[in-house]
N, C-alpha and C. Protein backbone atom coordinates (compact mmCIF):
# COMPACT_ATOMS: atom_id res chain seq x y z
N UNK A 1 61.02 -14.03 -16.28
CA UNK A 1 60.94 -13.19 -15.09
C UNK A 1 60.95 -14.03 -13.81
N UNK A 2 60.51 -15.24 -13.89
CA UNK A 2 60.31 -15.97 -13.06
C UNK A 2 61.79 -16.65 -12.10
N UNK A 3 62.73 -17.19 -13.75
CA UNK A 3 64.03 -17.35 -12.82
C UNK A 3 64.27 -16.26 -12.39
N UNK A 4 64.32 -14.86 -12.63
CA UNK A 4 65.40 -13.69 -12.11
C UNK A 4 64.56 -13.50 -10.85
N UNK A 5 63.52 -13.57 -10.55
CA UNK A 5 63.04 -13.35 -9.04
C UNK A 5 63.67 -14.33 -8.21
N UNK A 6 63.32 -16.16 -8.47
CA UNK A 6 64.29 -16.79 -7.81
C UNK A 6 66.08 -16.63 -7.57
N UNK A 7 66.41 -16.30 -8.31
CA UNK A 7 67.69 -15.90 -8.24
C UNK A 7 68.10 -15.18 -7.11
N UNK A 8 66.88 -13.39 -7.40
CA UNK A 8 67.57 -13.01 -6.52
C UNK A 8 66.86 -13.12 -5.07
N UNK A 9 65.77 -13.84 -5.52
CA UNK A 9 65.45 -14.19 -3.94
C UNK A 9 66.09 -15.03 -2.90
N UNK A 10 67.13 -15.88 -4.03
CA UNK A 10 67.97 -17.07 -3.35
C UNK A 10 69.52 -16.04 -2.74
N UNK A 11 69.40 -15.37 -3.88
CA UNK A 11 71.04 -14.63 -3.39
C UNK A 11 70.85 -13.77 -1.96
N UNK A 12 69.37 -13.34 -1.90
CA UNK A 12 69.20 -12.31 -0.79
C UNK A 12 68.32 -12.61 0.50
N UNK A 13 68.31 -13.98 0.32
CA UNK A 13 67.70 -14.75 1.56
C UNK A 13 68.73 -14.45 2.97
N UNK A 14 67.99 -13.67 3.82
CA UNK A 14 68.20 -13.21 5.08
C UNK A 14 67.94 -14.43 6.28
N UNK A 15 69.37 -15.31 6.29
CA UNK A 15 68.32 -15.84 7.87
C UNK A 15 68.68 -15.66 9.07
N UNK A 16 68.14 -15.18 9.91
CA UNK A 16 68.26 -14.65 11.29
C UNK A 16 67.80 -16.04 12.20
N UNK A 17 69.00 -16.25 13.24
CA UNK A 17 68.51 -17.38 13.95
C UNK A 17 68.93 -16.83 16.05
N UNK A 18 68.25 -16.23 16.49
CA UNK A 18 68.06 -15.77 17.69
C UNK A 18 67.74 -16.67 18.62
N UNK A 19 68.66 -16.31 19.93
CA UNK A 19 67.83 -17.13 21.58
C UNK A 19 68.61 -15.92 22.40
N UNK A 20 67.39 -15.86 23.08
CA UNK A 20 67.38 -15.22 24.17
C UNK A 20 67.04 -16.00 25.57
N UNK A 21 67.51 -15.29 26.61
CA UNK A 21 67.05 -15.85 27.92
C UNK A 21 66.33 -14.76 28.60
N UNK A 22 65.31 -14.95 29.33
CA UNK A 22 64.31 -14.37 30.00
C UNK A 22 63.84 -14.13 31.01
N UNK A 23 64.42 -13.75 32.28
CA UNK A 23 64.45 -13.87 33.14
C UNK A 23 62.99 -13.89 33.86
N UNK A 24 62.08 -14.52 33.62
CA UNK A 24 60.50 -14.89 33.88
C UNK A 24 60.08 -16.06 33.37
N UNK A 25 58.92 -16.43 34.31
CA UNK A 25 58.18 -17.52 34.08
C UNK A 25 57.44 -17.65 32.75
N UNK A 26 57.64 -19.09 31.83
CA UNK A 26 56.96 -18.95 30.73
C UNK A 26 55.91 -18.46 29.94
N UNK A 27 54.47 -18.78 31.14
CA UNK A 27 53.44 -18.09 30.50
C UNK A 27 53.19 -16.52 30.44
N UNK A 28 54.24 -15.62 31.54
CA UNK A 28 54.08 -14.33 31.38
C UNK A 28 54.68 -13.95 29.83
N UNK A 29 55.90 -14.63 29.30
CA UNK A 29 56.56 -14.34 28.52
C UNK A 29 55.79 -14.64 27.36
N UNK A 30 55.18 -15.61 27.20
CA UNK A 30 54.32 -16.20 26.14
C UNK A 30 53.59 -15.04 25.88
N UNK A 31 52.53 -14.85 27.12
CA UNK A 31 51.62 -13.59 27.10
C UNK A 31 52.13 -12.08 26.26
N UNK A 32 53.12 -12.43 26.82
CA UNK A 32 54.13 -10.32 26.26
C UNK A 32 54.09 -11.05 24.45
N UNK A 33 54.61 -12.15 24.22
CA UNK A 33 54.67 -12.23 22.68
C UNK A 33 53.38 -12.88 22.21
N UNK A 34 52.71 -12.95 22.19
CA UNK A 34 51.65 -13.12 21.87
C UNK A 34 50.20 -12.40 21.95
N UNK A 35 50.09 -11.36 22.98
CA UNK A 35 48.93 -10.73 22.89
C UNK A 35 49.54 -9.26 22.01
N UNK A 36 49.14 -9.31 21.23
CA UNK A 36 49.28 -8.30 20.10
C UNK A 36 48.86 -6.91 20.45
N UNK A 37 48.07 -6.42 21.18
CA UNK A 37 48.11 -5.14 22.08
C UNK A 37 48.80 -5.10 23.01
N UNK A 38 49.63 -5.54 23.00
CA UNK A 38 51.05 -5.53 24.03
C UNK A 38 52.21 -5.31 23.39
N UNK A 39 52.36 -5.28 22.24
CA UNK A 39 53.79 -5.24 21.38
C UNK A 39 54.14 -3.85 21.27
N UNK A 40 52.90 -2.66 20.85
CA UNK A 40 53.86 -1.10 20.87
C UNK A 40 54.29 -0.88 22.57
N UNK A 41 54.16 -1.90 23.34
CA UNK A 41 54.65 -1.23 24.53
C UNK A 41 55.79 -1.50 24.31
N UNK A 42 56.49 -2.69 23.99
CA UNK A 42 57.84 -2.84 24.04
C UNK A 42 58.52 -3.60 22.80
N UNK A 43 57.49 -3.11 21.26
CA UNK A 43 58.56 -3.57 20.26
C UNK A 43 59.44 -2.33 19.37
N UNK A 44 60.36 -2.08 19.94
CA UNK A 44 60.96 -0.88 18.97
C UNK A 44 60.93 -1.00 17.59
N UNK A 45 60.57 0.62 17.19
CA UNK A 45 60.08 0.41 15.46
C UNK A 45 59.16 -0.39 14.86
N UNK A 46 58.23 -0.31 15.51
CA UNK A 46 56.68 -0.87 15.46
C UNK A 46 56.15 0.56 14.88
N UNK A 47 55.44 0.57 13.20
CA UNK A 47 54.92 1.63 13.59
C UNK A 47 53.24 1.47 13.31
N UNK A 48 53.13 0.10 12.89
CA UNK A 48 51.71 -0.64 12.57
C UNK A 48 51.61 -1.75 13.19
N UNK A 49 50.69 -2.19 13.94
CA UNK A 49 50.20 -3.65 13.54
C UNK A 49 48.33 -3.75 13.92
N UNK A 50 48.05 -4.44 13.01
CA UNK A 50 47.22 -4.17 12.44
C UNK A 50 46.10 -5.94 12.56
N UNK A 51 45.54 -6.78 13.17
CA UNK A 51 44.86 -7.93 12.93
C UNK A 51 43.84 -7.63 12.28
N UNK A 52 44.20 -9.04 11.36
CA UNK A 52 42.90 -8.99 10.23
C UNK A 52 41.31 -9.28 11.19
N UNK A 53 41.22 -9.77 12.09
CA UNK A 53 39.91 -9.75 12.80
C UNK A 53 40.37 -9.01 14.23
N UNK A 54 39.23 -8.65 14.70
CA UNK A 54 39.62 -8.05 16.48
C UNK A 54 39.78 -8.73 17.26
N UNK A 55 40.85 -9.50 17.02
CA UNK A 55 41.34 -10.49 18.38
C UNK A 55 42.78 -10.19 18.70
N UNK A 56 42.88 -9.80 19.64
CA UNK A 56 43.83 -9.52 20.50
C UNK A 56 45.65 -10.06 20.96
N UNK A 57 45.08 -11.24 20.39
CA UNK A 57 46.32 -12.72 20.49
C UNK A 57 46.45 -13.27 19.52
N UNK A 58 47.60 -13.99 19.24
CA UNK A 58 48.42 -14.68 17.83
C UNK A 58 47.10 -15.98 18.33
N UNK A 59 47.13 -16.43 16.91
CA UNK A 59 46.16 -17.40 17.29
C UNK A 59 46.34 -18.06 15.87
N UNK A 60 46.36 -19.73 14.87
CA UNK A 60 46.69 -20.18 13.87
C UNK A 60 45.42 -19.67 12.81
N UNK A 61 45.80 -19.17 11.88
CA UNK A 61 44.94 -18.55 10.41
C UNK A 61 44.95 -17.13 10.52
N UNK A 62 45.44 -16.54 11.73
CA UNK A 62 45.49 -15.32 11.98
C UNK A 62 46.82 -14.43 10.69
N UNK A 63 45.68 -13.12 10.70
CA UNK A 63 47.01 -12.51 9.49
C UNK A 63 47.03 -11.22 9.92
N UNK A 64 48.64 -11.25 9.81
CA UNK A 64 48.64 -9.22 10.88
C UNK A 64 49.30 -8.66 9.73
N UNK A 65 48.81 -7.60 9.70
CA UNK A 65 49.77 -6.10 9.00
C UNK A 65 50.28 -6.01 9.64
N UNK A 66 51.84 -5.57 9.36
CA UNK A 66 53.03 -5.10 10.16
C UNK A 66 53.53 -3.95 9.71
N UNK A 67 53.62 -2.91 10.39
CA UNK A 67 54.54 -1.65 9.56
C UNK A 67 55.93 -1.53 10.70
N UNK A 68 57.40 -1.70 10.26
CA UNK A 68 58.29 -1.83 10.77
C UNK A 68 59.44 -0.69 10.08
N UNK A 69 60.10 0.10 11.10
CA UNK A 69 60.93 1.56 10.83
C UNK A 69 62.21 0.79 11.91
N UNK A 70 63.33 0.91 11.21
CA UNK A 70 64.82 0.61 11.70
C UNK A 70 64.55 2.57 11.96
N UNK A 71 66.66 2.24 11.91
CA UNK A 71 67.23 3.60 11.65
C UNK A 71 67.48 3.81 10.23
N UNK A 72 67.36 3.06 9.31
CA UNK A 72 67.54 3.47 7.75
C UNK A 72 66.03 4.36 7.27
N UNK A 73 66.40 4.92 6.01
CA UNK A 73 65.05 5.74 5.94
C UNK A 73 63.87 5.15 5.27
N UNK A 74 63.59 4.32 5.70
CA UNK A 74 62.44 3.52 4.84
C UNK A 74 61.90 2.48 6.29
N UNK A 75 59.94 2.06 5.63
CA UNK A 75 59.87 0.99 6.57
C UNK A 75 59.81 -0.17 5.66
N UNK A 76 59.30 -0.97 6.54
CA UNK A 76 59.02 -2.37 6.26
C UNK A 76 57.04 -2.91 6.26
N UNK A 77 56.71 -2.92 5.08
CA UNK A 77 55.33 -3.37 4.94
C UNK A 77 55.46 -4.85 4.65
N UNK A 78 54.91 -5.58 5.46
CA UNK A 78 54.64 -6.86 5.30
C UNK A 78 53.12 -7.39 6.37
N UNK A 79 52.94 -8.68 5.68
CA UNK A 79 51.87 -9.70 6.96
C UNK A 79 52.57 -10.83 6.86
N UNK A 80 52.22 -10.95 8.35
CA UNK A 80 52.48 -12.53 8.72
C UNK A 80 51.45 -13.44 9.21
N UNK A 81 51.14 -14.49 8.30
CA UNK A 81 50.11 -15.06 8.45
C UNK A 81 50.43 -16.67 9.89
N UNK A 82 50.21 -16.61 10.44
CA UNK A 82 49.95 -17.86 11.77
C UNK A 82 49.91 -19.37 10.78
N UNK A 83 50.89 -19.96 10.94
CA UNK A 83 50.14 -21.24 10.33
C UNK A 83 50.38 -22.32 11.80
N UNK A 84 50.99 -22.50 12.18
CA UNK A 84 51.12 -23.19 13.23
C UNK A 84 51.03 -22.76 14.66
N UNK A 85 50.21 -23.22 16.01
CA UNK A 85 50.11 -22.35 17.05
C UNK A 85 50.49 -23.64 18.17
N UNK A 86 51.22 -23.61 19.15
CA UNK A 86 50.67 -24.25 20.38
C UNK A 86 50.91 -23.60 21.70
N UNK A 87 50.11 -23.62 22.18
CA UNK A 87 50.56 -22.68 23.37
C UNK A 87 51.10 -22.59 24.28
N UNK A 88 51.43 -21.31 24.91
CA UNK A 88 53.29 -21.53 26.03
C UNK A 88 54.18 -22.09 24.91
N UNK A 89 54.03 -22.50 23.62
CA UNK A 89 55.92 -23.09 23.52
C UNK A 89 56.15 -22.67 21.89
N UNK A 90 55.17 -22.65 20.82
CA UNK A 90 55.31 -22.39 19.80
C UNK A 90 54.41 -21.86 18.50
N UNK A 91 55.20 -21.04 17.62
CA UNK A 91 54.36 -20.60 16.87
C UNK A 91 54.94 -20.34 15.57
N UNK A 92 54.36 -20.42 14.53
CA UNK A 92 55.33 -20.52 13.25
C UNK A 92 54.62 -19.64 12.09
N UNK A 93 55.03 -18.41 10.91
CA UNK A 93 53.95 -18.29 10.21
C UNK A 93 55.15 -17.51 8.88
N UNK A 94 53.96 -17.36 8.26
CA UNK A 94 54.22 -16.85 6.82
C UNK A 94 54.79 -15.49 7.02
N UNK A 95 55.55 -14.89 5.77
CA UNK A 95 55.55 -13.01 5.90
C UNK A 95 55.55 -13.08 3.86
N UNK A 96 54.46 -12.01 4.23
CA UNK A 96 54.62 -11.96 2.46
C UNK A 96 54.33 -10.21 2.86
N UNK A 97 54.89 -9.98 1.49
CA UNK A 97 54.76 -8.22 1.50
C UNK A 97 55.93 -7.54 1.13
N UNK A 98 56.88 -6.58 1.70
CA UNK A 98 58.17 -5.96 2.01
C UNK A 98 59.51 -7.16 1.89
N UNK A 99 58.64 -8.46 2.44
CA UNK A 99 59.34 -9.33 3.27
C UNK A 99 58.62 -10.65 2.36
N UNK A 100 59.46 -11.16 2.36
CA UNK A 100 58.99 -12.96 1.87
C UNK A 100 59.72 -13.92 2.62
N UNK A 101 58.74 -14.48 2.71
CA UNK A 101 59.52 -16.26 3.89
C UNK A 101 58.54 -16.56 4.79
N UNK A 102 59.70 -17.23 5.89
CA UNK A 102 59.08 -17.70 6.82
C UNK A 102 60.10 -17.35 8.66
N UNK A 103 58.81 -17.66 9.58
CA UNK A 103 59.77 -17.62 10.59
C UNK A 103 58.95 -18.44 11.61
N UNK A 104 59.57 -18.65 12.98
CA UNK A 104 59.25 -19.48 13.94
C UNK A 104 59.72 -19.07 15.62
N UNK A 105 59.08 -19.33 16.66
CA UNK A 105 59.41 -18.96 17.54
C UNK A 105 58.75 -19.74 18.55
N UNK A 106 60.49 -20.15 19.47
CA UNK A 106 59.81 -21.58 20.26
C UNK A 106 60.15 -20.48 21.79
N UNK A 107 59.37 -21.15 22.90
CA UNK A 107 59.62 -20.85 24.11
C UNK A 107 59.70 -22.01 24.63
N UNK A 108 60.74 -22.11 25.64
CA UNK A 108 61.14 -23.19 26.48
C UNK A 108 61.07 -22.15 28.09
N UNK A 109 60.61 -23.59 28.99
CA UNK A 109 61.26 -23.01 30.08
C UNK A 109 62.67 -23.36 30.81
N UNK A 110 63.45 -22.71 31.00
CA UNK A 110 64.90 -22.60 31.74
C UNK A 110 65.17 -22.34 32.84
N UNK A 111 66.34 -22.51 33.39
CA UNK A 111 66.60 -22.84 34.66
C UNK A 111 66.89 -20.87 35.09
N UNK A 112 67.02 -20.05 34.24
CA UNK A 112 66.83 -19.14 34.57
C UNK A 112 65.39 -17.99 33.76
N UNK A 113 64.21 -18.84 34.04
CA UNK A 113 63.01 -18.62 33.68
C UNK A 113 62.62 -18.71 31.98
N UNK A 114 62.58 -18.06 30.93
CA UNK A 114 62.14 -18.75 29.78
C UNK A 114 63.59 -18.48 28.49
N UNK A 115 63.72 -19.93 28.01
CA UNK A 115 64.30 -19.26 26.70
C UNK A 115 63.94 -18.91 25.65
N UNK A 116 63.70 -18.05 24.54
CA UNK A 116 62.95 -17.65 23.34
C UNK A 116 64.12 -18.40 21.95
N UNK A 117 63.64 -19.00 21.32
CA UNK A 117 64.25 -19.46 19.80
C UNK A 117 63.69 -18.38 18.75
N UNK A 118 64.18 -17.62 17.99
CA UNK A 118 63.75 -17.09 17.15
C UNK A 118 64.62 -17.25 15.58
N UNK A 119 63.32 -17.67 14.78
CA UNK A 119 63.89 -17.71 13.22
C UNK A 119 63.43 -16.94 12.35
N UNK A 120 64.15 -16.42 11.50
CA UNK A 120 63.53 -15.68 10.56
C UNK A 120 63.91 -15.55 9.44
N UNK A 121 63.79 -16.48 8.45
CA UNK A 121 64.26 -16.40 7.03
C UNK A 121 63.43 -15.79 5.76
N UNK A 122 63.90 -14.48 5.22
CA UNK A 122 63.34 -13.99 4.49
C UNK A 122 63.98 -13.30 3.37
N UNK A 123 63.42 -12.85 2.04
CA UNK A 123 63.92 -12.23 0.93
C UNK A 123 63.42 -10.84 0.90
N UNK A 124 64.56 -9.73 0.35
CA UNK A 124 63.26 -9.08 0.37
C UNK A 124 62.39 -8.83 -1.03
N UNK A 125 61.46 -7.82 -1.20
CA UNK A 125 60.92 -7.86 -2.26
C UNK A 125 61.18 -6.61 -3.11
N UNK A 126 61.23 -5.93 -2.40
CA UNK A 126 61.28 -4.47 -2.90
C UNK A 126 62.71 -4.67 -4.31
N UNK A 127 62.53 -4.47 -5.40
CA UNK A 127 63.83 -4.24 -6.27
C UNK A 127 65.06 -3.63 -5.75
N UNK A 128 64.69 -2.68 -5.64
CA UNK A 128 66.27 -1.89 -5.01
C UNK A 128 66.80 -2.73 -4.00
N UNK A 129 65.93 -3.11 -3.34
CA UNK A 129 66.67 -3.95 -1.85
C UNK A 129 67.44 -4.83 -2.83
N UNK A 130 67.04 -6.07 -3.61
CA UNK A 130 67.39 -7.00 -4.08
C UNK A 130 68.66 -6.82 -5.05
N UNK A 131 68.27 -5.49 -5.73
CA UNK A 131 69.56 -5.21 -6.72
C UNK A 131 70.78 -4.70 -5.70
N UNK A 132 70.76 -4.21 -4.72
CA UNK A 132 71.75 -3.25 -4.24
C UNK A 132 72.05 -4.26 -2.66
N UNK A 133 71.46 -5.42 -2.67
CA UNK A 133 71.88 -6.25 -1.54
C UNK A 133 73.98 -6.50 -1.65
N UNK A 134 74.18 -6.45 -2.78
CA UNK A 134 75.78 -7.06 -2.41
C UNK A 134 76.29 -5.65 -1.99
N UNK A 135 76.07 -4.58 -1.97
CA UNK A 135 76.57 -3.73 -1.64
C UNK A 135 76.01 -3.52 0.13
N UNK A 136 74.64 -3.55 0.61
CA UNK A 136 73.93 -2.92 1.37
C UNK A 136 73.83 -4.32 2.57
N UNK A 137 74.46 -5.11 2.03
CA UNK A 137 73.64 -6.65 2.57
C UNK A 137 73.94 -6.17 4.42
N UNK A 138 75.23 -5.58 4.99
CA UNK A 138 75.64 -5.67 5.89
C UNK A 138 74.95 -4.58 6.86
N UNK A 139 74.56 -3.47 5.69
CA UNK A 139 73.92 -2.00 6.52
C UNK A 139 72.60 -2.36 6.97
N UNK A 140 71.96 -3.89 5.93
CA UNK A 140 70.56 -4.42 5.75
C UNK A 140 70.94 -4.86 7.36
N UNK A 141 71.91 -5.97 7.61
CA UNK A 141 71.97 -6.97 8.69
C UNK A 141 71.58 -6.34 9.88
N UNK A 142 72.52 -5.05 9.99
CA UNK A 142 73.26 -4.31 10.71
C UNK A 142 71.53 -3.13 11.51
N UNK A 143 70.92 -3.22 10.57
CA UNK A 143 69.31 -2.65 10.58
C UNK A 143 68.75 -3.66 11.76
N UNK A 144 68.64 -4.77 11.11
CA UNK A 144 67.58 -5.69 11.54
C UNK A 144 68.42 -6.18 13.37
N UNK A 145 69.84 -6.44 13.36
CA UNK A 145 69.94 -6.59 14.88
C UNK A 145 69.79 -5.40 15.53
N UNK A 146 69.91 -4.25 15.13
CA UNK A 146 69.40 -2.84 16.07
C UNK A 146 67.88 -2.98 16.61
N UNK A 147 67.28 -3.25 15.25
CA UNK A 147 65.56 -3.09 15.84
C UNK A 147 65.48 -4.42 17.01
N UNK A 148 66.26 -6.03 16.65
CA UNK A 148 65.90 -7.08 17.31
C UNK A 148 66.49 -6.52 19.01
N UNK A 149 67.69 -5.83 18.96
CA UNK A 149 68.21 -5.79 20.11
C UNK A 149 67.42 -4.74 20.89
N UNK A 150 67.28 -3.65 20.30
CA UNK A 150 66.23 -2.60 20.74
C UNK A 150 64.87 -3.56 21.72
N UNK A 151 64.03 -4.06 20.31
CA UNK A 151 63.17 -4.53 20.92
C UNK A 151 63.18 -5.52 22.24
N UNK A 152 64.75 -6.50 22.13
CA UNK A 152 64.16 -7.14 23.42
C UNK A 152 64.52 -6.56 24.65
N UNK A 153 65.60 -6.04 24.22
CA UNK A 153 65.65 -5.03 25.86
C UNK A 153 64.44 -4.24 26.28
N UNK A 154 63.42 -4.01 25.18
CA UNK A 154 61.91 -3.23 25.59
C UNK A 154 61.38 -4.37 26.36
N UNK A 155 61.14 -5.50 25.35
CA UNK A 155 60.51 -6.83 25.93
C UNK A 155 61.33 -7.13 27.51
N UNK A 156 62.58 -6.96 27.70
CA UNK A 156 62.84 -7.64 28.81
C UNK A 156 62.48 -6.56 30.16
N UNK A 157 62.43 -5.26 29.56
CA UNK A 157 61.81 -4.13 30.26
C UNK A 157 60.41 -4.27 31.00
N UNK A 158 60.02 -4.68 30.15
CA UNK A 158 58.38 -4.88 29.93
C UNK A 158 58.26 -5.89 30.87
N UNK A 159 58.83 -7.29 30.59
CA UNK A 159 58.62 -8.30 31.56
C UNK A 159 58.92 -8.28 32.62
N UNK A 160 59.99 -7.11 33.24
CA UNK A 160 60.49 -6.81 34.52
C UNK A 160 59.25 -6.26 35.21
N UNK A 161 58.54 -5.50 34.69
CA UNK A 161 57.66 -4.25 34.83
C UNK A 161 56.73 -5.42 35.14
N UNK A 162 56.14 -6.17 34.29
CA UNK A 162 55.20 -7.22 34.84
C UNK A 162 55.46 -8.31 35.89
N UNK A 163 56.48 -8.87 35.95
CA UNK A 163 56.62 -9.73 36.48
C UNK A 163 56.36 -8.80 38.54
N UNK A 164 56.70 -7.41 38.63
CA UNK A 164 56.62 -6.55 39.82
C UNK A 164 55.47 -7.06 39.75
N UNK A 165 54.37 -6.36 38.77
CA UNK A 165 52.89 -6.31 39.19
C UNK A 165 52.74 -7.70 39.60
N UNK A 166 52.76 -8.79 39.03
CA UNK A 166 52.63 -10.09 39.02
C UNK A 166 52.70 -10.29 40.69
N UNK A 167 54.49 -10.40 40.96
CA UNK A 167 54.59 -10.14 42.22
C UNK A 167 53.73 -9.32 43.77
N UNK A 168 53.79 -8.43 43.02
CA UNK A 168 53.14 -7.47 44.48
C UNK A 168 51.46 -6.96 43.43
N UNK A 169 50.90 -7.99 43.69
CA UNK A 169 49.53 -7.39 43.24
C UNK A 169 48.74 -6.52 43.74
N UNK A 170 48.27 -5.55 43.37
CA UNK A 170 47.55 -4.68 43.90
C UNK A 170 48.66 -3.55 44.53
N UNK A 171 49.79 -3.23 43.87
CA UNK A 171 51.23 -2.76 44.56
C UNK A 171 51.14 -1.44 43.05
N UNK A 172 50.54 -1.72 41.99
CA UNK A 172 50.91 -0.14 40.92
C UNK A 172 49.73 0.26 41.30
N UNK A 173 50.70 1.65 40.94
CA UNK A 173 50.05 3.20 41.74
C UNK A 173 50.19 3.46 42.91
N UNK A 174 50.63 2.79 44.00
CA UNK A 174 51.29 3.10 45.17
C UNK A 174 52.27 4.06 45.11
N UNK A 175 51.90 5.41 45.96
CA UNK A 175 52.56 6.62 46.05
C UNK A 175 52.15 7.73 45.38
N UNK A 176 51.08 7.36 44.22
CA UNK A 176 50.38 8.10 43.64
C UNK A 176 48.56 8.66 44.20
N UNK A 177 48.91 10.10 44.58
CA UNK A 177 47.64 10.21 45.70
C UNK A 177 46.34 11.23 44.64
């Protein structure tokens, strides 16, 4: 049983390798991905997340429940456990669950405010996924850049929206009497 899981975990290894540019200063951006009560504002198809203790921010040993809904009819149950943290620039962790692997995510700052590196290599677990990947592999792909693209246009939404407040402090709720 052991080879046929490797097998098809090797045949159905997903890796996603993302950069984005950000039009904001690093530590706001850091802040939006990292404080974890900040993500249903702007991660599309979020429909859990969940920290194993009440802390608020990615932080290393940290382990989150994730419940994740594309447009296909099913979600995604997994955790991702923190193994590596440094702050403003990187963070790296486990996903076991729905999802097996690993992923990573660097922030740099750029000449047009931050760039994001994103990796994400994973299998999935579920059988059907695994048996019906040579057929589905593309509808699978085709899932995962909808939710990524969704979400960062929320995220880059979001950081617009902050970076105002940031700007003109004490400026939201103006006009509202």
């Amino acid at each position: 049983m052991i080879c046929f899981n490797d097998y098809f975990n090797r045949k159905n290894l997903y890796c996603f390798n993302n950069c984005w540019i950000i039009c904001a200063p690093a530590c706001l951006v850091w802040t939006g991905l990292t404080h974890l009560d900040q993500w249903p504002d702007w991660f599309h198809g979020l429909e859990k997340i969940q920290p194993s203790a009440p802390i608020a921010f990615l932080q290393r040993g940290q382990t989150i429940e994730l419940s994740i809904r594309g447009h296909l009819p099913y979600s995604l149950k997994f955790e991702i456990i923190v193994n590596d943290f440094i702050e403003y620039s990187f963070v790296s962790f486990t996903v076991t669950g729905d999802l097996n692997g690993e992923g990573f995510c660097q922030l740099l700052p750029s000449e047009k405010g931050s760039t994001i590196h994103f990796t994400w290599n994973v299998s999935p677990a579920r059988l059907w996924m695994k048996m019906g990947a040579s057929i589905a592999r593309t509808v699978f792909i085709k899932n995962h850049d909808q939710i990524v693209e969704h979400s960062i246009n929320g995220f880059k939404q979001w950081i617009s929206e902050k970076s105002i407040e940031v700007a003109l402090p004490g400026a939201v709720g103006l006009g509202r009497f």
